[in-house]
C-alpha atoms as a PDB file:
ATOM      1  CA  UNK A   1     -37.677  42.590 -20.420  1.00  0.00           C
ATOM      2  CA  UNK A   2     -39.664  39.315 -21.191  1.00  0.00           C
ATOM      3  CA  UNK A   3     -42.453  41.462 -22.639  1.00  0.00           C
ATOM      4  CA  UNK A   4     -39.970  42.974 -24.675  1.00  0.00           C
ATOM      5  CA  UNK A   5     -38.452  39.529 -25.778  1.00  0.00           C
ATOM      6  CA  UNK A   6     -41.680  38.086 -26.630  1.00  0.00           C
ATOM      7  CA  UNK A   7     -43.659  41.550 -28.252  1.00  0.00           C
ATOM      8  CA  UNK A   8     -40.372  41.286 -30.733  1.00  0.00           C
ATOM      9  CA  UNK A   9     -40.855  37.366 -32.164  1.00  0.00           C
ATOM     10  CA  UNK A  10     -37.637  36.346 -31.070  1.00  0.00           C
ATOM     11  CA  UNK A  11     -37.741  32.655 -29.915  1.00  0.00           C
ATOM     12  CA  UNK A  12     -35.377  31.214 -27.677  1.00  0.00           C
ATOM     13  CA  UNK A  13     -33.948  27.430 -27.845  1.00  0.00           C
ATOM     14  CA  UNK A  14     -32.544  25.197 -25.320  1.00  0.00           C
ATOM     15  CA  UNK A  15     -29.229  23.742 -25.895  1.00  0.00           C
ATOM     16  CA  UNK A  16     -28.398  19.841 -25.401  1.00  0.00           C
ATOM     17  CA  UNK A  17     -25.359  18.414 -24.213  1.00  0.00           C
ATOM     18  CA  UNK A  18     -24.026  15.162 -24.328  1.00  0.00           C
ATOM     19  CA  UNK A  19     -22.353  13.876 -20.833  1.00  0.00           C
ATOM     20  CA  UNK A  20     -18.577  13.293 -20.912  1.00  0.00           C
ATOM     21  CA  UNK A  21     -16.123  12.230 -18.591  1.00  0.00           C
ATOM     22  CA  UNK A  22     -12.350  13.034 -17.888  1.00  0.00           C
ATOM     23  CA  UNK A  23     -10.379  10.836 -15.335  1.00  0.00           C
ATOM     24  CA  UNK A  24      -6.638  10.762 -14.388  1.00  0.00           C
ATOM     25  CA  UNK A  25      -6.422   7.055 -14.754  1.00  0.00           C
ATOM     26  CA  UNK A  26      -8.700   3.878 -15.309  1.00  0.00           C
ATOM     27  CA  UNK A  27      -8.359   0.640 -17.353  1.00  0.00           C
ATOM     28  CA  UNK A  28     -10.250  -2.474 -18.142  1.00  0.00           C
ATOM     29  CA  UNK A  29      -9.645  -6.020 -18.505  1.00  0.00           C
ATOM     30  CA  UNK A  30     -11.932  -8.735 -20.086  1.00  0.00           C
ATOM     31  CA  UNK A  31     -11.862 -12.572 -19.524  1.00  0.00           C
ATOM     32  CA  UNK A  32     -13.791 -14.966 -21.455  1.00  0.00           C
ATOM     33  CA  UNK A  33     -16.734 -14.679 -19.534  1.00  0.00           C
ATOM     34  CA  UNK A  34     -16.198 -10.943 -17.874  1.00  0.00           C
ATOM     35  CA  UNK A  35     -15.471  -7.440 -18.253  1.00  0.00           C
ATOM     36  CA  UNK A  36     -13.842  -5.199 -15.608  1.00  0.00           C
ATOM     37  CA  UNK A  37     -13.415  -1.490 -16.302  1.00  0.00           C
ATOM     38  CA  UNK A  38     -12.925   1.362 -14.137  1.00  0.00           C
ATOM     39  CA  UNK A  39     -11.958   4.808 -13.451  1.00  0.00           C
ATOM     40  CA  UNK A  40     -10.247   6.989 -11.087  1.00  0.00           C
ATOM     41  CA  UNK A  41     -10.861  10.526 -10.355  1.00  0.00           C
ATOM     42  CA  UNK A  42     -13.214  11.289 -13.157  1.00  0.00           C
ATOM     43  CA  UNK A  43     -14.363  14.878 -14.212  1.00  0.00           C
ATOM     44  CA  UNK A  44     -15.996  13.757 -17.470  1.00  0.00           C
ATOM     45  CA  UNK A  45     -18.022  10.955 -19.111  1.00  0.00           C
ATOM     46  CA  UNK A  46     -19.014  10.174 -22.674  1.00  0.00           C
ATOM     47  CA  UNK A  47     -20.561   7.659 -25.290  1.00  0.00           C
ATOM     48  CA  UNK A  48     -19.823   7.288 -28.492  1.00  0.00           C
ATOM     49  CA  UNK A  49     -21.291   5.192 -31.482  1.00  0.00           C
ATOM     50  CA  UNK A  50     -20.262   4.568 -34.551  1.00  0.00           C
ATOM     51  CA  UNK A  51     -22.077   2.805 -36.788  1.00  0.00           C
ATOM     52  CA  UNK A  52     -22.705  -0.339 -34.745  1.00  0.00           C
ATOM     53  CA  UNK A  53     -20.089  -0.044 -32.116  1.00  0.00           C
ATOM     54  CA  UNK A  54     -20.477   1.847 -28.939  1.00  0.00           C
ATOM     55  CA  UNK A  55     -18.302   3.219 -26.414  1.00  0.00           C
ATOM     56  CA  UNK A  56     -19.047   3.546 -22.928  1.00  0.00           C
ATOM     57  CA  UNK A  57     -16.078   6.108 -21.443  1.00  0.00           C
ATOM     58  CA  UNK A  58     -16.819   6.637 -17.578  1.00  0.00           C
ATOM     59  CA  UNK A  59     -18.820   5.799 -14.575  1.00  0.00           C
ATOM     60  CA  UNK A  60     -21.701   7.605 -15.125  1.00  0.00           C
ATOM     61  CA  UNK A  61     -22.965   5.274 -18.470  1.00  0.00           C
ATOM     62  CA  UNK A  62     -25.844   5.670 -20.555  1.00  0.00           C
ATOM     63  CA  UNK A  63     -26.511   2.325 -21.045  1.00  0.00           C
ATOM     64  CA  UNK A  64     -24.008   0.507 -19.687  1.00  0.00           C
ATOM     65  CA  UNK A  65     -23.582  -2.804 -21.379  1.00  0.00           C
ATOM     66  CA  UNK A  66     -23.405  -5.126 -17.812  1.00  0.00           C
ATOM     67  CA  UNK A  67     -25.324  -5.824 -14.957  1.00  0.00           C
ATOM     68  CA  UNK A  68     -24.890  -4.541 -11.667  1.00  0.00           C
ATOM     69  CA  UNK A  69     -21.882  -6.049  -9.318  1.00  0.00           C
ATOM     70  CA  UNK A  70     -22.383  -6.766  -6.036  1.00  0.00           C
ATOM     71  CA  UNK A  71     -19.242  -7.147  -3.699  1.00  0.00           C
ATOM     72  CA  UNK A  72     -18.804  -9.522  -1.016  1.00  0.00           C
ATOM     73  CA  UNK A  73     -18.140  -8.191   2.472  1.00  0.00           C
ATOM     74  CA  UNK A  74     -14.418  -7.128   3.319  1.00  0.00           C
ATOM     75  CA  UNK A  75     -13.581  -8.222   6.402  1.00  0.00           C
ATOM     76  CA  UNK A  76     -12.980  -5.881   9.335  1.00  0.00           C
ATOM     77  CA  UNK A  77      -9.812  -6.031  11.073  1.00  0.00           C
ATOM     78  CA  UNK A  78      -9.623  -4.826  14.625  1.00  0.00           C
ATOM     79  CA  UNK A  79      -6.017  -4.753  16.053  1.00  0.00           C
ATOM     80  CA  UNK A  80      -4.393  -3.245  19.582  1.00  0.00           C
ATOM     81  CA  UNK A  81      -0.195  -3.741  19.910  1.00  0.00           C
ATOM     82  CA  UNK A  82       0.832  -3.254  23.372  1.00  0.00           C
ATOM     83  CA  UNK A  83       2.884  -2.350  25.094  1.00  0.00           C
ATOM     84  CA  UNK A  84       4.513  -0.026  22.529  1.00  0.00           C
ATOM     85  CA  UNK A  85       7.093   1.492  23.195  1.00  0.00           C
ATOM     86  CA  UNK A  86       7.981  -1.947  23.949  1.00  0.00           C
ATOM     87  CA  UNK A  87      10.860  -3.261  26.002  1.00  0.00           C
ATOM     88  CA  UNK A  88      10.960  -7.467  25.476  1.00  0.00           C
ATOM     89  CA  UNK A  89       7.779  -8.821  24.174  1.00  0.00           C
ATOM     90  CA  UNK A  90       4.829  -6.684  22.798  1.00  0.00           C
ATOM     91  CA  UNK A  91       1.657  -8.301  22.134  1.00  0.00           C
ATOM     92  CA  UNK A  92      -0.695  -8.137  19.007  1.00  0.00           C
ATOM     93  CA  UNK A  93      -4.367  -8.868  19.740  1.00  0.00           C
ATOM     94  CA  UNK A  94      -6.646  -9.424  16.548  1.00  0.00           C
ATOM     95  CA  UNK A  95     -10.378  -9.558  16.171  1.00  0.00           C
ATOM     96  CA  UNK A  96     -11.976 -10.146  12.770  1.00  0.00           C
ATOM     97  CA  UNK A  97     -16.103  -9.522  11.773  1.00  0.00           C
ATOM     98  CA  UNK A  98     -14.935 -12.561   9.165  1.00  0.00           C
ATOM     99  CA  UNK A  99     -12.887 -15.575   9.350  1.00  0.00           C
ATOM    100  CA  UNK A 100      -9.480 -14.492   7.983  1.00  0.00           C
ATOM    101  CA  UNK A 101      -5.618 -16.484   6.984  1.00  0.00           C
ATOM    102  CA  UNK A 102      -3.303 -13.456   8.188  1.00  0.00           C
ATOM    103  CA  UNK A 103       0.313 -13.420   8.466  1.00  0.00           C
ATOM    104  CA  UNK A 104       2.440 -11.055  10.270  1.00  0.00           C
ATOM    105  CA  UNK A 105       6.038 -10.048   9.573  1.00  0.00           C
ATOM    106  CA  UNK A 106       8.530  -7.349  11.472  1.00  0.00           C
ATOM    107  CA  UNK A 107      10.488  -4.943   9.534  1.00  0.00           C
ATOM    108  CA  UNK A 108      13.009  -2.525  10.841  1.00  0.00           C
ATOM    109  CA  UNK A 109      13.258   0.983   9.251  1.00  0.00           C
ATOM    110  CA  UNK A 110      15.336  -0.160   6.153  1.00  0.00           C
ATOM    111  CA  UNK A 111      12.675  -2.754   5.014  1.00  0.00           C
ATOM    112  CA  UNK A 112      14.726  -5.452   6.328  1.00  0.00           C
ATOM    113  CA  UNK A 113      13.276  -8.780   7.839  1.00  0.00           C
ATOM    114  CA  UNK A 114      13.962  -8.844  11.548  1.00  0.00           C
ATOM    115  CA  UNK A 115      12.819 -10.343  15.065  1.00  0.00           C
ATOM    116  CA  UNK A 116      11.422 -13.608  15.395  1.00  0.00           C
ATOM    117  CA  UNK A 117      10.114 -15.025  12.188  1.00  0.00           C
ATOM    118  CA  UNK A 118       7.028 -13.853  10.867  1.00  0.00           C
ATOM    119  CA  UNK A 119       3.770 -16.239  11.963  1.00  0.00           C
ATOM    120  CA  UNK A 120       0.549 -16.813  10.229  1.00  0.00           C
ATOM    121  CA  UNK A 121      -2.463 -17.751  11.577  1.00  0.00           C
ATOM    122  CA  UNK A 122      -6.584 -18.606  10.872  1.00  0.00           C
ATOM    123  CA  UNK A 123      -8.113 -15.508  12.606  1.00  0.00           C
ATOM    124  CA  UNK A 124     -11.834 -17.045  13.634  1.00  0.00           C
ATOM    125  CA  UNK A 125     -12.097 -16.049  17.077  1.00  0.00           C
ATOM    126  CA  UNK A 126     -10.356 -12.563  18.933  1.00  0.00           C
ATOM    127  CA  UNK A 127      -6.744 -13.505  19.543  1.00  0.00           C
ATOM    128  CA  UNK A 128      -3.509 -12.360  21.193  1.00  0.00           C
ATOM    129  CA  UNK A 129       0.158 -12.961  19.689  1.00  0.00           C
ATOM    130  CA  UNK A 130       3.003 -12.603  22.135  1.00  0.00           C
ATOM    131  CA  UNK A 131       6.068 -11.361  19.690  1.00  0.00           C
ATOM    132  CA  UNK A 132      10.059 -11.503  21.399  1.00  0.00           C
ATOM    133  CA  UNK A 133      11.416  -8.164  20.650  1.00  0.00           C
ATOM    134  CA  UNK A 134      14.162  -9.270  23.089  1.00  0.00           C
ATOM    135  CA  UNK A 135      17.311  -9.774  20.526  1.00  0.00           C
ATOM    136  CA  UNK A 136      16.421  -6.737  18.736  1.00  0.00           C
ATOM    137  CA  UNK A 137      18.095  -3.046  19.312  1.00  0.00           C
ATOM    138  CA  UNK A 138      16.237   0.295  20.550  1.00  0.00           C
ATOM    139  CA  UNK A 139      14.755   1.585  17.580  1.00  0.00           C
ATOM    140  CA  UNK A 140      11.516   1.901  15.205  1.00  0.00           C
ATOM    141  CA  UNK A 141      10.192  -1.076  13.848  1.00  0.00           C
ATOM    142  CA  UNK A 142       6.497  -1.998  11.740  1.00  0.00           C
ATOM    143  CA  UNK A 143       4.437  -5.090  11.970  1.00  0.00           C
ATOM    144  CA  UNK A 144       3.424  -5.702   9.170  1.00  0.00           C
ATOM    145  CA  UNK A 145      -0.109  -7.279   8.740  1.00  0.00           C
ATOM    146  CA  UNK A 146      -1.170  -9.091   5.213  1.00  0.00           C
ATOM    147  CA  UNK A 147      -3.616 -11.686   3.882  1.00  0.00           C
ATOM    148  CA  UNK A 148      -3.005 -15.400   2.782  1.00  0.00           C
ATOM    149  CA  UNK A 149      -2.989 -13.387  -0.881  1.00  0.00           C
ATOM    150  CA  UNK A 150      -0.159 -10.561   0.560  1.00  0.00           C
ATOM    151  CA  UNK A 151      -2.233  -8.303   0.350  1.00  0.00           C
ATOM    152  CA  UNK A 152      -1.079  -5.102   2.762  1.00  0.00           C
ATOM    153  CA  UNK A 153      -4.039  -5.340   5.255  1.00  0.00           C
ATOM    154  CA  UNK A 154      -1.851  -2.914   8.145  1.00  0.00           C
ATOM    155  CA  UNK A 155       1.077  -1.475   9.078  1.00  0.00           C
ATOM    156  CA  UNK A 156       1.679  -0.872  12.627  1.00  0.00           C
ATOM    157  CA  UNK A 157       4.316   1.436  13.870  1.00  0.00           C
ATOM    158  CA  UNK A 158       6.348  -0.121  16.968  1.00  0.00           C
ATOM    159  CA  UNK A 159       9.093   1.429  19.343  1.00  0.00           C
ATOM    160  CA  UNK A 160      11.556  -0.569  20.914  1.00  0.00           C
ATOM    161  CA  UNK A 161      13.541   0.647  24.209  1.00  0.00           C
END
């Protein structure tokens, strides 16, 4: 067959594609001195240019018109609540890798605010945090763990007999 092909002066030619992304979602936002853009779930990339403006669509650029980010550490949140199911008092020991603010609040199944006030505290060193479940009824509660920022670090499911 590629005797054939070549004996008959036929000449063959490579195609080139351009790369292009599709993503479900992604946005960008720009500050004086910064640009943050992203993408979620892409299945395509692509550049344009026109004239003297360029578009970089994607995560897989060309040439990308920033430097390369680098991320400081998260910090790594070890927890244990016990006893659960709980009858009185439960107990929620922390351990971080990185000194942490956290605050903790108890919801019950609604989303309501219940128990003992929430606490915060400066997680350095492992810790333990004795929590009254004593005026609340048998049911399903979360403990809800965030940052000094709220963000949603955990939610822990407890049951109380």
């Amino acid at each position: 067959m590629i005797c054939l092909l070549l004996g008959s002066g036929l000449s063959v030619a490579a195609q080139s594609l351009d790369r292009f992304v599709i993503a479900a979602t992604g946005t960008q936002a720009q500050t004086a001195s910064n640009r943050l853009a992203y993408t979620v779930g892409e299945l395509a990339i692509e550049t344009g240019t026109s004239g003297t403006f360029t578009l970089h669509e994607g995560f897989h650029q060309t040439n990308p018109p920033y430097g390369t980010a680098v991320e400081a550490p998260a910090p790594l949140l070890h927890y244990r609540l016990y006893p659960n199911p709980a009858t009185d008092r439960t107990v929620l020991e922390l351990e971080s890798n990185l000194p942490i603010q956290l605050q903790w609040h108890l919801y019950d199944v609604q989303g309501r605010a219940v128990g003992p006030p929430g606490g915060s505290l400066q997680l350095r060193d492992p810790q333990q945090v004795a929590i009254d479940l004593s005026q609340l009824a048998s049911g399903t509660y979360y403990l809800m763990l965030t940052s000094a920022g709220h963000q949603l670090l955990e939610t822990l499911r407890l049951e109380k007999r």
